[in-house]
Protein backbone atom coordinates (compact mmCIF):
# COMPACT_ATOMS: atom_id res chain seq x y z
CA UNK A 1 116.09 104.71 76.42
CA UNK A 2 115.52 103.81 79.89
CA UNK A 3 113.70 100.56 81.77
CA UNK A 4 111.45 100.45 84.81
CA UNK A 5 110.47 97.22 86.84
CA UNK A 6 107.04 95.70 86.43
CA UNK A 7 107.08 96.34 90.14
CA UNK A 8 107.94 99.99 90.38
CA UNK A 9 110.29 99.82 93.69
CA UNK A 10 113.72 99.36 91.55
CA UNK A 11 115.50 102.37 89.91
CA UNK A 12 115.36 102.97 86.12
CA UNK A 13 118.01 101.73 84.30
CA UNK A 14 120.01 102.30 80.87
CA UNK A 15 120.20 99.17 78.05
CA UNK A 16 123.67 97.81 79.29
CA UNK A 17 122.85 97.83 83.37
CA UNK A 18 119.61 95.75 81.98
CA UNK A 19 121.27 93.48 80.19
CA UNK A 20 123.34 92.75 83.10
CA UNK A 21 120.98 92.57 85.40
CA UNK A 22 118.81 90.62 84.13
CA UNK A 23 115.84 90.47 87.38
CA UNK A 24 114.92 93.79 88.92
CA UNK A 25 116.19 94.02 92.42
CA UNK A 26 112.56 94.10 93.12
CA UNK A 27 111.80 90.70 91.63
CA UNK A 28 109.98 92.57 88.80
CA UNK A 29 110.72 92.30 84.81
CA UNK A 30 112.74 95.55 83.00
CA UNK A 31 110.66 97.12 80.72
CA UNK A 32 110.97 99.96 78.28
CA UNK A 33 109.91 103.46 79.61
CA UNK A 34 108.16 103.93 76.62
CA UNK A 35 107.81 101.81 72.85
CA UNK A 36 110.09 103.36 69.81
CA UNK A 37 107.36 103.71 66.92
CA UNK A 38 108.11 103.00 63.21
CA UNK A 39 105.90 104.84 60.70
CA UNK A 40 104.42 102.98 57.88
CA UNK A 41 107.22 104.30 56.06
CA UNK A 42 109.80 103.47 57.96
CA UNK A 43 108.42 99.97 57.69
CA UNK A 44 107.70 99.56 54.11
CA UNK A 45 111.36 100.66 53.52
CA UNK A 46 112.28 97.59 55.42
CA UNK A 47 111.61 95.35 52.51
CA UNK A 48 114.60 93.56 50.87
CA UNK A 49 116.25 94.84 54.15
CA UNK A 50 118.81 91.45 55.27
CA UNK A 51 118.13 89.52 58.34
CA UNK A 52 120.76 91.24 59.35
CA UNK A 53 119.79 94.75 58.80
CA UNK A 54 116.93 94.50 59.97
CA UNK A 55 118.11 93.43 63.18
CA UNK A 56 119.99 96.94 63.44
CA UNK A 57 116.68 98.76 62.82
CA UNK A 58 114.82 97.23 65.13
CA UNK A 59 116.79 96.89 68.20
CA UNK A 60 118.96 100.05 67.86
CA UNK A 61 116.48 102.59 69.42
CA UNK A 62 116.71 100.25 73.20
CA UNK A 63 120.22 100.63 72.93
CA UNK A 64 120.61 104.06 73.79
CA UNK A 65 122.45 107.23 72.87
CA UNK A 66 125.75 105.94 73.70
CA UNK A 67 126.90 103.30 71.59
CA UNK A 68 128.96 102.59 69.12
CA UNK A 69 127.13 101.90 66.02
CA UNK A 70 130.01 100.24 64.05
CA UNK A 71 130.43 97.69 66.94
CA UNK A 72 126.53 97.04 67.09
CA UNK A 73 126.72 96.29 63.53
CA UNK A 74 129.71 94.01 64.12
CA UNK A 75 127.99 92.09 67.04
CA UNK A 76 124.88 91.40 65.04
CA UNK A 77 126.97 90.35 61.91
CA UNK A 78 129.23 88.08 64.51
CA UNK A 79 125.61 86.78 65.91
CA UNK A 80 124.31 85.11 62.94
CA UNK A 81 127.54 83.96 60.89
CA UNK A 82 126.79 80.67 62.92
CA UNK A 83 123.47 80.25 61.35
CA UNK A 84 123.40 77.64 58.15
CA UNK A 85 120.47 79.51 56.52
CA UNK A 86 121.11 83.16 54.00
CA UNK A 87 117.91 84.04 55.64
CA UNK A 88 118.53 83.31 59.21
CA UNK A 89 114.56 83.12 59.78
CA UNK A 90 113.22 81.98 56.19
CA UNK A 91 109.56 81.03 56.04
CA UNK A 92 107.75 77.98 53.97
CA UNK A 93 104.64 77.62 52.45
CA UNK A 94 102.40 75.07 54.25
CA UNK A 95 99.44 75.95 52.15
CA UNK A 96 97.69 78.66 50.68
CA UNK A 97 98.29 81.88 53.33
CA UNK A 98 99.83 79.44 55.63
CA UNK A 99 102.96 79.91 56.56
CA UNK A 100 106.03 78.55 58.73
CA UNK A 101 108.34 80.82 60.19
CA UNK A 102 111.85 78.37 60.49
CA UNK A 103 113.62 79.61 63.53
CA UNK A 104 115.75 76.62 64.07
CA UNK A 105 118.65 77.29 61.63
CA UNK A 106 121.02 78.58 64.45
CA UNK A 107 123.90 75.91 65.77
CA UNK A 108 121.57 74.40 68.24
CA UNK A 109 118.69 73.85 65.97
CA UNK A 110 116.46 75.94 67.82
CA UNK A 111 114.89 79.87 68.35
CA UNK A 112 116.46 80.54 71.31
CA UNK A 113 119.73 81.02 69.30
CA UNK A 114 118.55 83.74 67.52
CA UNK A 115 118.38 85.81 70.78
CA UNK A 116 121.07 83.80 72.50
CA UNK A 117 124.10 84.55 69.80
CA UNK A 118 123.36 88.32 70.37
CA UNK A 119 122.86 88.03 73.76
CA UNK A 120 126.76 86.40 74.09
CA UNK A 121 128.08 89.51 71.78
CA UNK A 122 126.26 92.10 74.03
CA UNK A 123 127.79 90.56 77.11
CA UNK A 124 131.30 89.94 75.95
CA UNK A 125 131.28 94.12 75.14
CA UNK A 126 129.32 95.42 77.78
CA UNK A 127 131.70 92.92 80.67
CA UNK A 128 134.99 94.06 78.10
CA UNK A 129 134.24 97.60 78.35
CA UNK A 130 133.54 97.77 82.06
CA UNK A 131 136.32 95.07 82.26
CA UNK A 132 133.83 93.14 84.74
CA UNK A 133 133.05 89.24 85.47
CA UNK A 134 129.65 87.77 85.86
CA UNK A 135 127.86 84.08 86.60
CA UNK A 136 125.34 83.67 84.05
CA UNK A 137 122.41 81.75 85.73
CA UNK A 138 119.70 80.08 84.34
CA UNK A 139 117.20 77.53 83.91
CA UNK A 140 115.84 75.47 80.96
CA UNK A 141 112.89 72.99 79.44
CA UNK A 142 114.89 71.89 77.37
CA UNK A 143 116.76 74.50 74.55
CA UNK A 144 117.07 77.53 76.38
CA UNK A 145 120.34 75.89 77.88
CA UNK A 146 121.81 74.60 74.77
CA UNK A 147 121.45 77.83 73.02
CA UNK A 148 123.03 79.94 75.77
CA UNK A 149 125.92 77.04 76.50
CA UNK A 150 126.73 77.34 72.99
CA UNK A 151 126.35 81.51 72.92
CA UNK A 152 128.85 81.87 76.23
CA UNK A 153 130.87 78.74 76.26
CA UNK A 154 135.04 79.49 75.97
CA UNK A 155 134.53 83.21 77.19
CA UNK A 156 136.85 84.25 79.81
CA UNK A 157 134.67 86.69 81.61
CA UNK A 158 131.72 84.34 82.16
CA UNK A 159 130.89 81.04 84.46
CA UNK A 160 127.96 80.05 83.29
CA UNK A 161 125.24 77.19 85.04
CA UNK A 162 121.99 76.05 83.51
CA UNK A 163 119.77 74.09 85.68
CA UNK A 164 117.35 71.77 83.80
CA UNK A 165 114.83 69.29 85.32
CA UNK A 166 116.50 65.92 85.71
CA UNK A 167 114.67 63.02 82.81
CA UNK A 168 112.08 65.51 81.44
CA UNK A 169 114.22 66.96 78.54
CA UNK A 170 114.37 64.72 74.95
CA UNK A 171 118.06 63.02 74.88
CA UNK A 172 119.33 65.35 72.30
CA UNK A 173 118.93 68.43 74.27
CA UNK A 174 120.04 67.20 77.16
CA UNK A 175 123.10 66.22 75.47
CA UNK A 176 123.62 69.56 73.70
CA UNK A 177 124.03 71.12 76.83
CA UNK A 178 126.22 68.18 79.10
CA UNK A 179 128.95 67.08 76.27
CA UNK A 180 130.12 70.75 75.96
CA UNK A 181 133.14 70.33 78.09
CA UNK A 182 134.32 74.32 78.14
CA UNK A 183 135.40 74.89 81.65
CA UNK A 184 133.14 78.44 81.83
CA UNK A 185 130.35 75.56 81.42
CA UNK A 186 128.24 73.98 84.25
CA UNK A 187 124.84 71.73 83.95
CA UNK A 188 123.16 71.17 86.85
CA UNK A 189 120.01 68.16 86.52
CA UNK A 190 117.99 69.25 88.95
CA UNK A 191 115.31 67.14 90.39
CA UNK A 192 112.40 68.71 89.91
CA UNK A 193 110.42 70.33 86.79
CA UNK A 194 111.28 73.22 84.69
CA UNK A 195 109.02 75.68 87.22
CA UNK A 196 111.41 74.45 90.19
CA UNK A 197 114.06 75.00 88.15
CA UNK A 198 113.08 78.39 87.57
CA UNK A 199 111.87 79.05 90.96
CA UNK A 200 115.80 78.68 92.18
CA UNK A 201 116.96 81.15 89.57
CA UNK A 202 114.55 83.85 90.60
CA UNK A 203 115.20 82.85 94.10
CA UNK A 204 118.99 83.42 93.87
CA UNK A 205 118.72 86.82 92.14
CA UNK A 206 116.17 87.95 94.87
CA UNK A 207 119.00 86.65 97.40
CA UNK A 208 121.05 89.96 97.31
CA UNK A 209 124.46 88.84 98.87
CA UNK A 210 124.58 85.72 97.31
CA UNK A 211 123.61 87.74 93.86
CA UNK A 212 126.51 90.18 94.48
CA UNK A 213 128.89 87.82 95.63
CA UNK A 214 129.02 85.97 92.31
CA UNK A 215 128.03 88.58 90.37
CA UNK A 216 124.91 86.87 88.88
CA UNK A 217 123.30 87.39 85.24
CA UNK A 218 120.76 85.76 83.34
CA UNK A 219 119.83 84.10 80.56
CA UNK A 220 116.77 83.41 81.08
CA UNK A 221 113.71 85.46 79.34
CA UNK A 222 113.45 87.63 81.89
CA UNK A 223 116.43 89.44 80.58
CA UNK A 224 114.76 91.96 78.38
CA UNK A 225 117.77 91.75 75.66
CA UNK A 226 116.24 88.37 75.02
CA UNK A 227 113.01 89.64 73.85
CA UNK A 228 113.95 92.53 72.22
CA UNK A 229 116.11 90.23 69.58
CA UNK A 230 113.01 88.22 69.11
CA UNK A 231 111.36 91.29 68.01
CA UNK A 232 112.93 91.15 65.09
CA UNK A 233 112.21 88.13 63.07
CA UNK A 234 108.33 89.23 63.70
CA UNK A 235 109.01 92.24 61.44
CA UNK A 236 111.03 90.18 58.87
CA UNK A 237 108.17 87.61 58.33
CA UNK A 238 105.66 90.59 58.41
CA UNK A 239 107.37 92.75 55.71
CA UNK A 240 108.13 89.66 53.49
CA UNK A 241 104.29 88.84 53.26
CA UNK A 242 103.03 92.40 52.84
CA UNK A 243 103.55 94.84 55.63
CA UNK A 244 103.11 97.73 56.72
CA UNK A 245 100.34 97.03 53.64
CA UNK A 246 98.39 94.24 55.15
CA UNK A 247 97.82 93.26 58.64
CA UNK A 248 99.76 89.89 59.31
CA UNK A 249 98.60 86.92 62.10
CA UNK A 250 101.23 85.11 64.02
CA UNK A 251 100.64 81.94 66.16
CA UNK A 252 103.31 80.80 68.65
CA UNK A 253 103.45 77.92 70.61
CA UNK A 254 105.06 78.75 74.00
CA UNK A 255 105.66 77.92 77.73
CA UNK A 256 106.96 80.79 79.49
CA UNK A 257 105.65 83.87 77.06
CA UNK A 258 108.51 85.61 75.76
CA UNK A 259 108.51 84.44 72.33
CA UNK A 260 104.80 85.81 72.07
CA UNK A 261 105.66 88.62 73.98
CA UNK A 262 107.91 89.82 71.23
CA UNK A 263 105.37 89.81 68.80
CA UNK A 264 103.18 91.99 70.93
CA UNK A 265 105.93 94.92 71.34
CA UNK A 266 106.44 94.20 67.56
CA UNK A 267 102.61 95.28 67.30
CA UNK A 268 103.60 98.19 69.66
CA UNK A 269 106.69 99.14 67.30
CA UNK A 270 103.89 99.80 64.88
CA UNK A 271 103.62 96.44 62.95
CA UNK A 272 100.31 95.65 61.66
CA UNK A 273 99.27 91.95 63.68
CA UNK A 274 95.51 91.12 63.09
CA UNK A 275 96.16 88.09 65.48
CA UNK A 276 98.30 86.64 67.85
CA UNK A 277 97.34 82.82 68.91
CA UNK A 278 98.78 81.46 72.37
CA UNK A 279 99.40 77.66 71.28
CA UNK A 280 99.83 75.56 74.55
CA UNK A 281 100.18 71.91 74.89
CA UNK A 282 98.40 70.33 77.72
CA UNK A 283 99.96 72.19 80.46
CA UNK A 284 97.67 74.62 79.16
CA UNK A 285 97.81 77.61 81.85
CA UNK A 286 97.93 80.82 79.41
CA UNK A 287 94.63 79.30 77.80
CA UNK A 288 92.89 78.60 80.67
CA UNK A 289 93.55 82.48 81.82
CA UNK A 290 91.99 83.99 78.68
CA UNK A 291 89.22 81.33 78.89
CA UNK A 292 88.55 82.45 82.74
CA UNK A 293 90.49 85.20 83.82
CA UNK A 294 91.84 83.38 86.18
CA UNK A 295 95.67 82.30 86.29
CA UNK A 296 95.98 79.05 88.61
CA UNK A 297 98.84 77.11 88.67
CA UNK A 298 98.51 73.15 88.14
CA UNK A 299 100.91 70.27 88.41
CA UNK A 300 103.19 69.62 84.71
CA UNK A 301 102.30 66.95 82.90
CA UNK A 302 105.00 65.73 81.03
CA UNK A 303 104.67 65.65 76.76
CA UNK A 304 106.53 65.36 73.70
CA UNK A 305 106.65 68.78 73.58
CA UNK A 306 108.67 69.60 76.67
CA UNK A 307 110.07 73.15 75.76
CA UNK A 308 106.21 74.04 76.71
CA UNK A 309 105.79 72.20 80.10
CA UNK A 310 105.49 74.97 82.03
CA UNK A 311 102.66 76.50 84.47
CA UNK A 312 104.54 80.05 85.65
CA UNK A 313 105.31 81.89 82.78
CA UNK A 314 107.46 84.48 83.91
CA UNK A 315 106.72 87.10 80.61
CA UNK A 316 103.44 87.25 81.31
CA UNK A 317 104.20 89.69 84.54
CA UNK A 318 105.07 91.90 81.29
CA UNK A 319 101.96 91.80 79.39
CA UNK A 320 100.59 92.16 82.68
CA UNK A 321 102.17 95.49 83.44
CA UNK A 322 100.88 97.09 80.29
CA UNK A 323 97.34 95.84 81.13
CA UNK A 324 97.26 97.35 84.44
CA UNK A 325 97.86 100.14 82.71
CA UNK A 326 101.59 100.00 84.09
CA UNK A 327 100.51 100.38 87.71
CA UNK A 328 103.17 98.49 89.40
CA UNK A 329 101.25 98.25 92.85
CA UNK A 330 98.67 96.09 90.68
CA UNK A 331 100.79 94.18 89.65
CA UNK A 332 102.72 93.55 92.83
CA UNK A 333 99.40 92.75 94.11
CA UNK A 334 98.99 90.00 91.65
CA UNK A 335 102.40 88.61 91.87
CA UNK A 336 102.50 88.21 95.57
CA UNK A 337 98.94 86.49 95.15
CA UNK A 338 100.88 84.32 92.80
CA UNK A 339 103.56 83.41 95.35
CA UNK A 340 101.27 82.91 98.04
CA UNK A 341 98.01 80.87 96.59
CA UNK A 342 99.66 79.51 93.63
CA UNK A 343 96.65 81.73 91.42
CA UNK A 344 95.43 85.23 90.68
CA UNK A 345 92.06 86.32 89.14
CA UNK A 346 92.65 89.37 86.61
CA UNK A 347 90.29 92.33 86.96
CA UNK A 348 87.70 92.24 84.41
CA UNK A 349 89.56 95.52 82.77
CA UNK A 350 92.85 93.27 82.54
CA UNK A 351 90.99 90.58 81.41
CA UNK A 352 89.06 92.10 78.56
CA UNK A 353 92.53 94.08 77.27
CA UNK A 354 94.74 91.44 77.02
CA UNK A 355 91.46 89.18 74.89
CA UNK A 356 91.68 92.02 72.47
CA UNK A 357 95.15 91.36 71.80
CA UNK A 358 95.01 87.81 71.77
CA UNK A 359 93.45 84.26 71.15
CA UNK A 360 94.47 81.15 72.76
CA UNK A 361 94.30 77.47 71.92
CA UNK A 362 95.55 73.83 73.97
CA UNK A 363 96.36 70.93 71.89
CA UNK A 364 96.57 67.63 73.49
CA UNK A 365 98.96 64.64 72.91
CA UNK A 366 97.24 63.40 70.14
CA UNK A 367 96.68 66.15 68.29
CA UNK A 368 100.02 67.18 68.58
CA UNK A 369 101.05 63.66 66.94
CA UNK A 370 98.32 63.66 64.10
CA UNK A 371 99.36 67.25 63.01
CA UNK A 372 103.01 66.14 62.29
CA UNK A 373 101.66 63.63 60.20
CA UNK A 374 99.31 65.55 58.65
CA UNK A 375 101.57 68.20 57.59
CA UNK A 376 104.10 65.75 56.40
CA UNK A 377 101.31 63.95 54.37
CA UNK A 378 100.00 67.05 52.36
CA UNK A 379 103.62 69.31 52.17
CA UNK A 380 106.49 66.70 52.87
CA UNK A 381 107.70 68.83 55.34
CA UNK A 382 109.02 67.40 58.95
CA UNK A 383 107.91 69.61 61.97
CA UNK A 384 108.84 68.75 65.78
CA UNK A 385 106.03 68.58 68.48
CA UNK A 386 106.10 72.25 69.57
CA UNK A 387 105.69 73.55 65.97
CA UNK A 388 103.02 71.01 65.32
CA UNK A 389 101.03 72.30 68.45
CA UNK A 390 101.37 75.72 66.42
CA UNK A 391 100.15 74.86 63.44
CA UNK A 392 97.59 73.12 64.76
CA UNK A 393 96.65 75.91 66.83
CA UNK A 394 96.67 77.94 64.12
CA UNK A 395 93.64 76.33 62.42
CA UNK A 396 91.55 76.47 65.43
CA UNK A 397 91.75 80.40 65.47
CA UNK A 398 92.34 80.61 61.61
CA UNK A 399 89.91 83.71 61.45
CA UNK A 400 90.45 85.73 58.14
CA UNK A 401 92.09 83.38 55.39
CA UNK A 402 92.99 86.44 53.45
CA UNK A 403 95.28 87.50 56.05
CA UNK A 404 98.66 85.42 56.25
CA UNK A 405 99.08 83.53 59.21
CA UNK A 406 102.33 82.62 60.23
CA UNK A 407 103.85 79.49 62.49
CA UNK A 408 106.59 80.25 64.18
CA UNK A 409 108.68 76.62 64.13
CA UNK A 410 110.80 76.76 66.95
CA UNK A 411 113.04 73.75 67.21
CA UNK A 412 114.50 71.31 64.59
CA UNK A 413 112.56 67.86 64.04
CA UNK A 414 115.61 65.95 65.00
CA UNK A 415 115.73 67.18 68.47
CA UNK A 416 112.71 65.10 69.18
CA UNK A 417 113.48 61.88 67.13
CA UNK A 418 110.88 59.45 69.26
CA UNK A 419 107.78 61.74 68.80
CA UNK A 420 108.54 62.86 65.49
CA UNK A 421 109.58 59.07 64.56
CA UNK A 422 106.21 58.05 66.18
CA UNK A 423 104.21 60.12 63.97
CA UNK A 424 105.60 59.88 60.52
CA UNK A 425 107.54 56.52 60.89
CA UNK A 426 111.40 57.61 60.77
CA UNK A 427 113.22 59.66 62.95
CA UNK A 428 114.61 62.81 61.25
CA UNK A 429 118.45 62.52 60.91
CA UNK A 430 120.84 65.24 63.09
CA UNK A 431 122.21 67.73 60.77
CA UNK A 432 125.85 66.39 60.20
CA UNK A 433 127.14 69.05 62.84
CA UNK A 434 125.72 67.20 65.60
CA UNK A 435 126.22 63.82 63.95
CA UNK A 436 128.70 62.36 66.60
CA UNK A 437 126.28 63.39 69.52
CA UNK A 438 125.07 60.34 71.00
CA UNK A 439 128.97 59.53 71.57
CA UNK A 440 130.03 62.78 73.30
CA UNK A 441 130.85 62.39 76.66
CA UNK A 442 128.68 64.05 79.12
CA UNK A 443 129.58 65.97 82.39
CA UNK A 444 126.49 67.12 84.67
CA UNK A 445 125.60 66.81 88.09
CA UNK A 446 122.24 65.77 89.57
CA UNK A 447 121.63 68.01 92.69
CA UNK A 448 118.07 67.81 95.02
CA UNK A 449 115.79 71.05 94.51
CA UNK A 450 117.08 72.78 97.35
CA UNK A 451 118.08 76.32 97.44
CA UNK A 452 121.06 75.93 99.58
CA UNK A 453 122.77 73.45 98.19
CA UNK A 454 122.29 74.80 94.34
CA UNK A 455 123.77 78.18 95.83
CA UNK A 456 126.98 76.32 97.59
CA UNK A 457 127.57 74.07 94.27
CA UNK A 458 127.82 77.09 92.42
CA UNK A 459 130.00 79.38 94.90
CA UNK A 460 132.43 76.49 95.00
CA UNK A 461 132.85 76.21 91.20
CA UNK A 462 132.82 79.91 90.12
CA UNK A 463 135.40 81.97 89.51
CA UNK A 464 134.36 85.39 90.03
C-alpha cells in the first residue's frame, strides 16, 4: 500500500514513513493510492467479529506487505485493554432505529482515544524498530490533547507538546492534559483559538529545518493512521445493525472532518452508508459549503460544544482530493486560495459530488441545550453538547426511518459538567478514575500566538 499527497509534489510513501510523517512535505494530506475493497462477503463474515478483530481486518490492508502480523495483533490488543467497556464502541437505543454509537469508553472519556491508543503502539514500534526519536506536535479544541497525552506520555522515544487555545477548553479537559506531569509531556495555552493553534502546527511542519531538527510528528488528524483507526468502529456499528444486508446512516458531529471522513472511506471499503450527516454547531463552516459551495472562513464563536469550534477543517483537503477527481493541481489551487482570501468556491462538479455523499445540518446554542434534555427526558440517558448537536442533527436529515441511523457520541457527559448541568439540572459525576481531578496539580505555559517563540519554547525543552 502506498500514499500520495493531496498536493501531488511530495513522493509516495509506505504506511510507517506516513505515520511518521504525519504532513506531506508539500503541505498536502497522505492518502491511500488506491481503497482496499471488502466484498459483501467478506463483510457479512464480520459479524460476531470482537472490537478487536475487527480492528485487524480493517486496517491491515494500509499496513503493507511487511509487517509482522503477530505484533499488529499485539498492538491492537495493547490499544484497547485501557478501555472500561467489552465492546470498546457499544451502541444504545435512543428510540426506535435510533441509535448512539458510545465512543467515549477509552481512559480519557472521549473518541479520540480510540485512534490515539493505536496511534501510541504504532509509534513506539515503528521509532523501536528504526531505533529513532521524534517530537510529537500538535494542537487541540479540547480532547485531541488529552487523548494523545495519555497515548504517548512515559515513552522514552517521544517529547510530546499540545498547543490548545488558552480559556476556550471546558475545565476538565484542560486539566486532563496539564496535571499529567510525565516529563515526555508539554502543554502549551496558547492565546488564540483552536484554528491559530493549528495554523502553528502546520506552520512548523512546512518549516523544513526546524521540522528536521526536532524531528517533528503529529498527532493531529492529518496523520492518516488517525483516520484509518476510526474506520473501524463505522464497520462495527454497521455490521451489528444489519450490514452488508441493509444500508446503514451515520451522523457525526465534527469540527475539523476526520471523524466523518472515516465513515466516507468506510463507504469506499465497501460498507453500505445510505447517509452521512455533517452536524456542526454554530461555527457552522462545513454546512454553509454544501449549502453554497462556497468555503469562507468566519471568526469562532465560542459554545458549549468546543471540540467543534473550528472554521479550517483540515480533512476536508481529503474529501476534496477525491472530488477533484484526485487532481492535485486543483486542489493546490484551492488551498492556496484558502491561505490567501481566507475562502474558496468549489466547482459546480465538486460541489454536486461531495452533496451526493452527504447532508449537512447547524444546531445553535439552544438547540444544543434542549436536545440534552430531551433525550434525557424520553431515554434517561446523559449526552454531552457535541453528541446532542448529533442527535439533533440527526432528526433534521432523518430521511428513511427504516434505515438505522446512528449517533456517533463522542465525549463523556462529565467532561462538560456546566452545559450538561444546565440542561438536565445536575452535573454528571467523573468516572471514579478521574475522581481526584480538580486537585491535580497543573503544569502549562501560556505563550502569545507567535511562530517564533512557540518554535524556540519547544527547541529548548526537547530532547531529540
Amino acid at each position: 500500500m502506498k500514499f500520495v499527497s493531496t498536493r501531488g509534489q511530495a513522493p509516495e510513501l509506505g504506511f510507517e514513513d506516513v505515520l511518521l510523517a504525519g504532513l506531506a512535505n508539500d503541505g498536502g494530506l497522505y492518502m491511500p493510492v488506491d481503497w482496499p475493497k471488502f466484498s459483501e462477503d467478506q463483510i457479512a463474515a464480520f459479524a460476531g467479529l470482537s472490537y478487536q478483530d475487527l480492528a485487524y481486518r480493517v486496517i491491515r490492508p494500509y499496513l503493507g506487505e511487511n509487517v509482522d502480523d503477530a505484533n499488529v495483533r499485539q498492538m491492537i490488543d495493547a490499544a484497547y485493554a485501557s478501555f472500561h467497556h467489552k465492546a470498546i464502541t457499544p451502541l444504545t437505543q435512543l428510540r426506535e432505529n435510533d441509535w448512539l454509537l458510545e465512543l467515549y469508553h477509552g481512559p480519557t472519556l472521549a473518541f479520540k482515544d480510540v485512534a490515539m491508543q493505536l496511534l501510541g503502539q504504532l509509534f513506539d514500534s515503528v521509532l523501536k524498530a528504526r531505533q529513532k526519536k521524534i517530537t510529537i506536535i500538535g494542537a487541540t479544541s479540547g480532547d485531541t490533547g488529552s487523548a494523545a497525552i495519555e497515548a504517548m506520555r512515559g515513552r522514552d522515544a517521544i517529547d510530546i507538546f499540545i498547543l490548545h487555545p488558552h480559556n476556550r477548553t471546558s475545565e476538565v479537559q484542560r486539566r486532563q492534559m496539564t496535571t499529567v506531569l510525565d516529563a515526555n509531556v508539554h502543554n502549551i495555552a496558547l492565546e488564540g483559538t483552536f484554528d491559530d493553534c493549528q495554523a502553528l502546527v502546520k506552520a512548523m511542519f512546512n518549516d523544513v529545518a526546524f521540522r528536521n531538527a526536532v524531528s517533528m510528528a503529529g498527532v493531529n488528524s492529518i496523520n492518516w493512521a488517525r483516520v484509518m483507526a476510526q474506520v473501524v468502529y463505522y464497520f462495527y456499528a454497521g455490521v451489528a445493525l444489519g450490514a452488508p444486508h441493509r444500508p446503514i446512516s451515520f451522523t457525526v458531529p465534527t469540527g475539523n472532518f476526520g471523524d466523518i471522513l472515516a465513515g466516507y472511506v468506510a463507504a469506499q471499503m465497501g460498507l453500505p452508508i445510505a447517509k452521512l450527516v455533517i452536524a456542526t454547531n454554530v461555527n457552522d463552516i462545513l454546512t454553509r459549503v454544501l449549502d453554497t459551495g462556497v468555503y469562507e472562513v468566519t471568526s469562532v464563536t465560542p459554545s458549549s460544544s468546543p471540540s467543534m469550534d473550528i472554521q479550517v477543517s483540515s480533512n476536508f483537503e481529503r474529501l476534496l482530493f477525491d472530488a477533484y477527481g484526485r487532481d492535485a493541481s486543483a486542489i493546490r489551487g484551492v488551498m492556496n486560495s484558502l491561505q490567501q482570501s481566507g475562502r474558496f468556491a468549489l466547482s459546480t462538479e465538486a460541489h454536486e459530488w461531495i452533496k451526493q455523499r452527504f447532508d449537512a445540518c447547524r444546531v445553535d446554542e439552544a438547540e444544543t441545550l434542549s436536545t440534552i434534555k430531551q433525550v434525557y427526558g424520553e431515554t434517561g440517558h446523559v449526552i454531552d453538547p457535541h453528541s446532542a448537536v448529533g442527535v439533533a442533527a440527526s432528526q433534521h436529515c432523518r430521511g428513511d426511518h427504516a434505515i438505522p441511523m446512528v449517533t456517533l457520541a463522542t465525549a463523556h457527559p462529565a467532561k462538560f459538567p456546566d452545559a450538561v448541568g444546565k440542561a438536565v439540572g445536575d452535573a454528571p459525576d467523573l468516572p471514579p478514575s478521574m475522581a481526584d481531578l480538580f486537585h491535580r496539580e497543573e503544569r502549562f505555559d501560556v505563550l502569545p500566538n507567535d511562530l517564533s517563540q512557540v518554535q524556540a519554547y519547544i527547541r529548548g525543552k526537547t530532547r531529540v
